[in-house]
C-alpha atoms as a PDB file:
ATOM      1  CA  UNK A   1      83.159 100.713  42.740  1.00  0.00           C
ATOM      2  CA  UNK A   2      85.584  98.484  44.879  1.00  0.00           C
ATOM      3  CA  UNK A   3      86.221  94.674  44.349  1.00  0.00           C
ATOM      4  CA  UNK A   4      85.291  93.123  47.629  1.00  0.00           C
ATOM      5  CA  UNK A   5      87.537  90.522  49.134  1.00  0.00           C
ATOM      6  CA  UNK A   6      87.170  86.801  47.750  1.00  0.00           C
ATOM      7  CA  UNK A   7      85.149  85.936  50.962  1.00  0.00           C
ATOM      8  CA  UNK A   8      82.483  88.029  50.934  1.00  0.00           C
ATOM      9  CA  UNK A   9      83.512  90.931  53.927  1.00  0.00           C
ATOM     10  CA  UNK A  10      82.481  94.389  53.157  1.00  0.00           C
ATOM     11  CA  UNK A  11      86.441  95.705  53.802  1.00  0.00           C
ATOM     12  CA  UNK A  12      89.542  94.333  54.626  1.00  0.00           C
ATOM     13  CA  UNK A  13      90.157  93.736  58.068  1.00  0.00           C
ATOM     14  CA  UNK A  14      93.552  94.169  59.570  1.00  0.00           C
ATOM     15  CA  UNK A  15      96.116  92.090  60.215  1.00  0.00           C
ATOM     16  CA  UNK A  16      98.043  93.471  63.257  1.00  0.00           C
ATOM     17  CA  UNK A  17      96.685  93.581  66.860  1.00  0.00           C
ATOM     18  CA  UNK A  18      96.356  96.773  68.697  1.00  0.00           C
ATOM     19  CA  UNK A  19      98.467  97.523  71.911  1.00  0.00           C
ATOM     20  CA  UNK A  20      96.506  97.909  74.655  1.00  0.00           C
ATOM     21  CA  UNK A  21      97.363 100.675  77.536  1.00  0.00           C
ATOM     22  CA  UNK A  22      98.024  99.068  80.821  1.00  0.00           C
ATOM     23  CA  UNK A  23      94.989  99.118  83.610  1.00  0.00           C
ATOM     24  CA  UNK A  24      97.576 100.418  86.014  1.00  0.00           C
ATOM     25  CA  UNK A  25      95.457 103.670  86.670  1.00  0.00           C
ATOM     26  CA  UNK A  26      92.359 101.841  87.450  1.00  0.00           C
ATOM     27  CA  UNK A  27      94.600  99.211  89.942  1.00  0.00           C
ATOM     28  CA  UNK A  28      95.810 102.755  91.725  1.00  0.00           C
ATOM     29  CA  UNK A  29      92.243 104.140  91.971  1.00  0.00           C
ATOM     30  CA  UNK A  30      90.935 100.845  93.472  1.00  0.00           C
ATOM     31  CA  UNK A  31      94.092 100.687  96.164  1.00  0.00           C
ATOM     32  CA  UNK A  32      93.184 104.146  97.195  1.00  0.00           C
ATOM     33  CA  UNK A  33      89.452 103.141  97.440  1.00  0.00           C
ATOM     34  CA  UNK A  34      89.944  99.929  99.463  1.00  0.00           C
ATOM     35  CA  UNK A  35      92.942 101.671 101.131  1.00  0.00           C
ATOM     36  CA  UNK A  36      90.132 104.818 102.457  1.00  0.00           C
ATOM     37  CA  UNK A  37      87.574 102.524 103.003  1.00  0.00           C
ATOM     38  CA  UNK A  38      89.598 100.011 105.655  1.00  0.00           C
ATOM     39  CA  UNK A  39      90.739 103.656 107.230  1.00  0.00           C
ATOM     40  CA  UNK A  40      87.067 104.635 107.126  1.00  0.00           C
ATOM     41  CA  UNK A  41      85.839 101.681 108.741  1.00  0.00           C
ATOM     42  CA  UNK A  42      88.808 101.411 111.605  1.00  0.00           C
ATOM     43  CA  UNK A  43      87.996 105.277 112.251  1.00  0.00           C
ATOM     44  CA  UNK A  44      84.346 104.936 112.525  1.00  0.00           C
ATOM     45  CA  UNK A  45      84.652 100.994 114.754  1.00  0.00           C
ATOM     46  CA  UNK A  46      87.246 103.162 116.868  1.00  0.00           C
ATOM     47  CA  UNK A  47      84.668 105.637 117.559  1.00  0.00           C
ATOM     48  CA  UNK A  48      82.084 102.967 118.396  1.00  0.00           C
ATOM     49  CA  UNK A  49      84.382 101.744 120.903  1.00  0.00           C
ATOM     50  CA  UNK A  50      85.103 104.945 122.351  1.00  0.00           C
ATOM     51  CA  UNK A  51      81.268 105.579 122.638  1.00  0.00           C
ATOM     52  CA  UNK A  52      81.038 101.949 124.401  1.00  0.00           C
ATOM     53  CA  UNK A  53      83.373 102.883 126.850  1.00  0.00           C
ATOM     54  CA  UNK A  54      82.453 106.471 127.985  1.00  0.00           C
ATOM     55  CA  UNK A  55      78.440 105.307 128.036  1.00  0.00           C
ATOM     56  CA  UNK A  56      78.368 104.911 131.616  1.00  0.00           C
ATOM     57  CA  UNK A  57      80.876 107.300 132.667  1.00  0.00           C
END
């Protein structure tokens, strides 16, 4: 059976810290979101104009 460590844990824990990847593909994914929703909404308040204008005509 193994000794435990002097301070009572179960196992050893490390001693290094893990590298972490960088969030750069969530960034991206949440540009492009923002970036189609601003298009979305100019597209669709551009149409709402358009229908403003030709109501009467």
């Amino acid at each position: 059976m193994p000794e435990h460590p002097p301070d009572g844990r179960v196992f050893a824990m490390p001693t290094h810290r893990t590298t972490r990847a960088p969030a750069r593909p969530t960034g991206r994914a949440v540009t492009l979101g923002l970036t189609l929703a601003v298009l979305a909404g100019a597209g669709w308040l551009a149409g709402m104009i358009y229908t403003l204008i030709t109501w009467q005509l």
